[in-house]
Protein backbone atom coordinates (compact mmCIF):
# COMPACT_ATOMS: atom_id res chain seq x y z
CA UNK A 1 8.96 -8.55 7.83
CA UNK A 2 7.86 -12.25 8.65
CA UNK A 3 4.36 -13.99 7.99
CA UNK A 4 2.19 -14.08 10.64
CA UNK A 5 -1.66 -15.03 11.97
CA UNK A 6 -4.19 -12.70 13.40
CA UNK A 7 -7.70 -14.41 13.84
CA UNK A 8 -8.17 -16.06 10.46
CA UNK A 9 -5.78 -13.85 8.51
CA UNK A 10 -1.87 -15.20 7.61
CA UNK A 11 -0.36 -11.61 6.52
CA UNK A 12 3.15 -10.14 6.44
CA UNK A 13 4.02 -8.31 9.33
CA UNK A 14 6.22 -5.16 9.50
CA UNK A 15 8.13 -4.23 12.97
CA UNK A 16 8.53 -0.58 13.47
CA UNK A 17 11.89 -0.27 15.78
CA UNK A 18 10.57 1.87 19.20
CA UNK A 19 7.15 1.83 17.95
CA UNK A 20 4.60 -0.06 19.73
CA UNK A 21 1.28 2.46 18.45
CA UNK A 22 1.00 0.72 15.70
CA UNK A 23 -0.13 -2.55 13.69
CA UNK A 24 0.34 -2.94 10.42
CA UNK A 25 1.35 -5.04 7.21
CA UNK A 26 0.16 -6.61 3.93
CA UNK A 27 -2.02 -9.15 3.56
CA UNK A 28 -1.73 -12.43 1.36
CA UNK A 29 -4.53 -14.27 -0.87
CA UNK A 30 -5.22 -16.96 1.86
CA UNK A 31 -7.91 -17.59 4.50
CA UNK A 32 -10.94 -16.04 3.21
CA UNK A 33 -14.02 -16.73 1.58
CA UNK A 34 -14.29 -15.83 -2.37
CA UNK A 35 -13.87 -18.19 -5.31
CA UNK A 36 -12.18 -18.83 -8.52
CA UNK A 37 -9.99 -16.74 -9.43
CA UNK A 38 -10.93 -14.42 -6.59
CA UNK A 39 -9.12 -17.05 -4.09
CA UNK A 40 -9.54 -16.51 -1.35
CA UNK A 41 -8.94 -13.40 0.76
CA UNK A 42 -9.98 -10.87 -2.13
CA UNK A 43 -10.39 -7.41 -0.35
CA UNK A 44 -10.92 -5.21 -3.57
CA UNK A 45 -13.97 -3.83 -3.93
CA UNK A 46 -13.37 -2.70 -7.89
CA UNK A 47 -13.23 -6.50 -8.87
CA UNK A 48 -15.89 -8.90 -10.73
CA UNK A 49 -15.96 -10.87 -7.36
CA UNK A 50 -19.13 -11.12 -5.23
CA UNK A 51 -19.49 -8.47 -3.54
CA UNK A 52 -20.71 -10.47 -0.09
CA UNK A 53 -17.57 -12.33 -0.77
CA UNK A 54 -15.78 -9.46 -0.75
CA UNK A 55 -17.26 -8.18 2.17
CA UNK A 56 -16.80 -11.09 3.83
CA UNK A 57 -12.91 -11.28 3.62
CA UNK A 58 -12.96 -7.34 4.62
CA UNK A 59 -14.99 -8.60 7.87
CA UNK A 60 -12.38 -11.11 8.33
CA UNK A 61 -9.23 -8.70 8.13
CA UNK A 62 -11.14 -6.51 10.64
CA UNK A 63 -11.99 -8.46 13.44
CA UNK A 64 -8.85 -10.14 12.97
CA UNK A 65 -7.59 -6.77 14.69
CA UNK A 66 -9.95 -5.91 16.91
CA UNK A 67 -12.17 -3.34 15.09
CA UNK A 68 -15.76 -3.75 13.33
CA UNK A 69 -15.74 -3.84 9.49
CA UNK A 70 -17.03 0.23 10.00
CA UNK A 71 -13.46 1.01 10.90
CA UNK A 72 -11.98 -0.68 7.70
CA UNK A 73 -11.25 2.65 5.71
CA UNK A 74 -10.06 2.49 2.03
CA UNK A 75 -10.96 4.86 -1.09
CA UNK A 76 -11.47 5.21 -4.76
CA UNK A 77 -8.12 4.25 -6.06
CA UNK A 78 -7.84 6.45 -9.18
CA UNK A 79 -3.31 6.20 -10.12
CA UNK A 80 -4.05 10.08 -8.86
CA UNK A 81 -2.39 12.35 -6.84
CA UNK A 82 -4.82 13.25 -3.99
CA UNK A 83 -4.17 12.36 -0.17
CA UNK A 84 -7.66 11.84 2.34
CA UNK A 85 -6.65 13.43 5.29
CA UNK A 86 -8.77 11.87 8.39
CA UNK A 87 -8.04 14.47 11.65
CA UNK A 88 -11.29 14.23 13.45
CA UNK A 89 -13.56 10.60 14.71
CA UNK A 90 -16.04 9.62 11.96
CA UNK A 91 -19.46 7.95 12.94
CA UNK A 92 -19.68 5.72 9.73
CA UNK A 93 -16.32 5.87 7.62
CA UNK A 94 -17.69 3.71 4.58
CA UNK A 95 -18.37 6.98 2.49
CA UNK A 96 -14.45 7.38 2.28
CA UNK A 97 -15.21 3.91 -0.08
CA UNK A 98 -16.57 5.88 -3.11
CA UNK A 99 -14.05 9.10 -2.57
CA UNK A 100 -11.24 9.15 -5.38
CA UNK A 101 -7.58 9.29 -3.63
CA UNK A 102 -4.64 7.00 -3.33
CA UNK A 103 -3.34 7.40 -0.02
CA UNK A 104 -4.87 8.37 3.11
CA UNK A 105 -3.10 9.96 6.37
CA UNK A 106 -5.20 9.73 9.80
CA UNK A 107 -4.27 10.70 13.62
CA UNK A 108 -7.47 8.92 14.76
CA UNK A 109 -6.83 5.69 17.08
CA UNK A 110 -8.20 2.08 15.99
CA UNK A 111 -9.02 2.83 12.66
CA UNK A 112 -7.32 0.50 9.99
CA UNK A 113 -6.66 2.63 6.50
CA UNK A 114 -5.85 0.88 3.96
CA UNK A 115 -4.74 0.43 0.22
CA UNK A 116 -5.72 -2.60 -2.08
CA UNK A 117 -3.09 -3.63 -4.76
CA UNK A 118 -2.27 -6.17 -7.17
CA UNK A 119 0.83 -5.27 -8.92
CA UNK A 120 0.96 -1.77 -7.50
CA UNK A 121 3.46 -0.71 -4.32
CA UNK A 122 1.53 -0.33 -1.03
CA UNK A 123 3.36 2.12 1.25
CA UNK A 124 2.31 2.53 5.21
CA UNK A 125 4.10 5.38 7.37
CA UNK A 126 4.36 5.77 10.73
CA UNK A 127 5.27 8.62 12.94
CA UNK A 128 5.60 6.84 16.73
CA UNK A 129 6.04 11.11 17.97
CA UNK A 130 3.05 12.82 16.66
CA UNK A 131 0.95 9.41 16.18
CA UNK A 132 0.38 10.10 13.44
CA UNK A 133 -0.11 6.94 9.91
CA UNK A 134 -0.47 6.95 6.49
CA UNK A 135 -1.13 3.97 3.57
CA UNK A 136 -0.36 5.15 0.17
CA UNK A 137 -0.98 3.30 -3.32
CA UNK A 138 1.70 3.81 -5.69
CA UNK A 139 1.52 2.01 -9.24
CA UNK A 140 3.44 3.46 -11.77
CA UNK A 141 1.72 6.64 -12.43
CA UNK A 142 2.10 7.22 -8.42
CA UNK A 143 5.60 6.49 -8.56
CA UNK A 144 6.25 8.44 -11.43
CA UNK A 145 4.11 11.42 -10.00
CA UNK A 146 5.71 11.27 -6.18
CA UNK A 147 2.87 10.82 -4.26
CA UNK A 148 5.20 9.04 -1.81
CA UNK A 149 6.95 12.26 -1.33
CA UNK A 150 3.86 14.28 -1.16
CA UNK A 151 2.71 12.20 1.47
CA UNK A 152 5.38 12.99 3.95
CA UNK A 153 4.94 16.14 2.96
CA UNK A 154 1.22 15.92 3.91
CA UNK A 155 2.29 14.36 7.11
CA UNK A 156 4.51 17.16 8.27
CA UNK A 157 2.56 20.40 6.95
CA UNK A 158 -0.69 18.90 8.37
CA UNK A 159 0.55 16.83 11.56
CA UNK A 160 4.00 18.60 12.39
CA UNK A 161 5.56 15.50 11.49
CA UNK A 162 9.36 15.23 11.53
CA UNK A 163 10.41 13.32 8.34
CA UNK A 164 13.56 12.50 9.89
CA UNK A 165 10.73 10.29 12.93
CA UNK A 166 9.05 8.79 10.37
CA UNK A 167 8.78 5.20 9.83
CA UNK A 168 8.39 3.36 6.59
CA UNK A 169 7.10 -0.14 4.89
CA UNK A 170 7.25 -0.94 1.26
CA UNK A 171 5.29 -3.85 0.62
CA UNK A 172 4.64 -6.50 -1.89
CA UNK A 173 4.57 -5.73 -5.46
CA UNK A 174 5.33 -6.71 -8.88
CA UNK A 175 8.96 -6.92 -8.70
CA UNK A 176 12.17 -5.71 -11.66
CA UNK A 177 12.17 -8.90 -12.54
CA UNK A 178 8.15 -9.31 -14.13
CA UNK A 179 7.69 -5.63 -14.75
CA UNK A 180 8.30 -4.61 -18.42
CA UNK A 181 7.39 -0.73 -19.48
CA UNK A 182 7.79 1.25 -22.62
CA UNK A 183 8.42 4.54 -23.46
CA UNK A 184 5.72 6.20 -22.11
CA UNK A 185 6.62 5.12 -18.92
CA UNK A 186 10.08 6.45 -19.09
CA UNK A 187 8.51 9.60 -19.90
CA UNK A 188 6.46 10.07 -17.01
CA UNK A 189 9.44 9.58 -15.02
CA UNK A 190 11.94 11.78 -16.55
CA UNK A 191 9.55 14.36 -17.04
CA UNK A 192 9.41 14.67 -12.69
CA UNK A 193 13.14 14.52 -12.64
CA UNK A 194 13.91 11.11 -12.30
CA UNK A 195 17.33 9.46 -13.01
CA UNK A 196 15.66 6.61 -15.40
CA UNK A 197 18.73 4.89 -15.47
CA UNK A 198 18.68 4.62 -11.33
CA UNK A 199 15.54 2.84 -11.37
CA UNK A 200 15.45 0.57 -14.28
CA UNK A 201 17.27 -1.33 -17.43
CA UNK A 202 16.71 -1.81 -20.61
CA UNK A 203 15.36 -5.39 -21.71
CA UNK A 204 15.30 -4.56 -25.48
CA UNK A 205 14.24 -1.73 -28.48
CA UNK A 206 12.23 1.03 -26.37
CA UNK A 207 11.79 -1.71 -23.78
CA UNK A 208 12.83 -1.66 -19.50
CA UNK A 209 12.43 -3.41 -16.41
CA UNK A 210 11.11 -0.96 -13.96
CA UNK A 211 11.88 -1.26 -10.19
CA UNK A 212 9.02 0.32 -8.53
CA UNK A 213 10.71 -0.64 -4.56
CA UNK A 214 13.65 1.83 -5.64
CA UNK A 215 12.09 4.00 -6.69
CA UNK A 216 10.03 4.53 -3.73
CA UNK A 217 12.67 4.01 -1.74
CA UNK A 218 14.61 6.48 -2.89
CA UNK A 219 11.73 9.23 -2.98
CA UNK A 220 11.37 8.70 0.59
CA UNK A 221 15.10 9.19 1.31
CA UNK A 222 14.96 12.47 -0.47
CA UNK A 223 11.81 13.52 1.29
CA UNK A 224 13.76 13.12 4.55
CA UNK A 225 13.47 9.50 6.01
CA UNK A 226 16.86 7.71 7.31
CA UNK A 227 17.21 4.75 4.89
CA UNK A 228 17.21 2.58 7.81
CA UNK A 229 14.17 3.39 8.96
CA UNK A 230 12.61 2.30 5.53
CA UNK A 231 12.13 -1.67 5.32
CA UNK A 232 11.15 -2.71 1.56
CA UNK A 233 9.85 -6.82 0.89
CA UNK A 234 11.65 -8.24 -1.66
CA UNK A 235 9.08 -10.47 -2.90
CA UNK A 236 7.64 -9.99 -6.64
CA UNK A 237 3.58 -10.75 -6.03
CA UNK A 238 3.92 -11.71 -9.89
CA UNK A 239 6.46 -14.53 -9.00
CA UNK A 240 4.41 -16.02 -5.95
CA UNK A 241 1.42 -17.47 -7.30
CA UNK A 242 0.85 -19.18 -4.26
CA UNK A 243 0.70 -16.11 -1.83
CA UNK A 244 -0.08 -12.92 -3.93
CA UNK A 245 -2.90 -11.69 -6.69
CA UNK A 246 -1.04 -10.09 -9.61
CA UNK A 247 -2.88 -8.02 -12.65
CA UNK A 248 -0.49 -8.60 -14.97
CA UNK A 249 -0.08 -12.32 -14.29
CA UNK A 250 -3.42 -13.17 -14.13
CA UNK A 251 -4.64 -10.88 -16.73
CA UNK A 252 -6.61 -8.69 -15.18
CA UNK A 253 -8.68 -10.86 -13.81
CA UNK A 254 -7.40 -11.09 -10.36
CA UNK A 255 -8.02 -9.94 -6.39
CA UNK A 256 -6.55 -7.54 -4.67
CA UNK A 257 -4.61 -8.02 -1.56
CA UNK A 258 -4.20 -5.22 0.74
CA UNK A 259 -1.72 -2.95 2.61
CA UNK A 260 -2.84 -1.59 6.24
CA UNK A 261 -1.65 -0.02 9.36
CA UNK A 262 -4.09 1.01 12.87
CA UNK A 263 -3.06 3.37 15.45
CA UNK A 264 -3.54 1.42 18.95
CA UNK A 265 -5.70 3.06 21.35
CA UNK A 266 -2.15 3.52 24.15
């Protein structure tokens, strides 16, 4: 991954080996148009921000790649379990914007799907075969709940997709190193058969620091991706003020940057 410039947008850029269908990666806070503490390149819509600030920076992000803000497409984000599955073109896809789901799988060219985070994991897939992309917003409960996994699974049973083809990003999120949970957390996890002890460490009484990237990780290397096709960021959004909008850091009171990937017309 390395930070790069598209129009007016600086974002983090992901390189799928053999793939050239694609574009994708993970926007920062810079180069767009909202205020205090919304600075600057807010693309949540389920913020306090103003909303023609908002839609603004979504404008921005769009034409940076070549498509009108109509061809933007994110949902509801709910910490659910449901996938939006996009197979046929769309005259106006802005009523996806009010539909509850946390990732979103499409075969339809020059579209940019998308998921907005702040702490959470934003995951984009790519199969170069069956053209064939998903974005997928994983916090906690997502993680816990292997929506990753059910994903690729979504990919394959609806798309023929080979899991063993498939191509994946983990971007920017709040890292081991900011991300305390409790017990009810550990719950969630063991409860869907995960090692706890694999994927975090205890900080004190009843207390752990949960690696979310691992975790991921590791569900997509069970669901059937080659762990060198899977290229996870390192960087904690918490730690880097300067590039990243965090919930917990700022207190809620935060943007959203954003994770996205567009199938090129070939």
């Amino acid at each position: 991954m390395q930070m790069k410039r598209a129009g007016r947008i600086h974002y983090i850029a992901v390189d799928f080996p053999g793939t050239v269908c694609s574009t994708q990666g993970f926007t920062t806070r810079h180069e767009g148009v909202s205020r205090p503490p919304y600075n600057s390149l807010n693309l949540g819509t389920n913020t306090l921000d103003q909303q023609f600030n908002v839609e603004g920076n979504r404008s921005l992000l769009a034409r940076a790649f070549g498509v009108s803000q109509d061809a933007l497409v994110t949902i509801r984000q709910v910490h659910g379990s449901d996938i939006l599955v996009i197979d046929e073109p769309n005259e106006d896809y802005s009523h996806f914007l009010t539909l509850e789901s946390d990732a979103v799988i499409t075969n339809q060219p020059d579209v940019i799907i998308g998921v907005c985070v702040a702490d959470c994991v934003p995951l984009l897939l790519c199969d170069p075969d069956k053209l064939v992309i998903a974005a997928v917003h994983a916090g906690w409960q997502g993680t816990a709940g292997k929506l990753v996994s059910k994903t690729v699974e979504g990919m394959k049973s609806e798309f023929g997709c080979d899991p063993k083809k498939i191509q994946a990003a983990i971007g920017p999120c709040i890292g081991k190193c900011c991300y305390e949970v409790d017990m009810p957390v550990r719950q969630a996890f063991e409860k869907n058969g995960f090692q706890w002890d694999s994927c975090a460490e205890p900080c004190g009484e009843g207390k752990w620091l949960l690696d979310m990237v691992g975790a991921n990780r590791e569900l997509l290397i069970i669901a059937g991706l080659k762990a060198d096709a899977i290229n996870a960021s390192e960087m904690c959004v918490c730690c880097h003020r300067e590039l990243f909008f965090s919930y917990r850091r700022d207190k809620g009171e935060t943007g959203r940057q954003m994770g996205f990937i567009m199938l090129t017309t070939p």
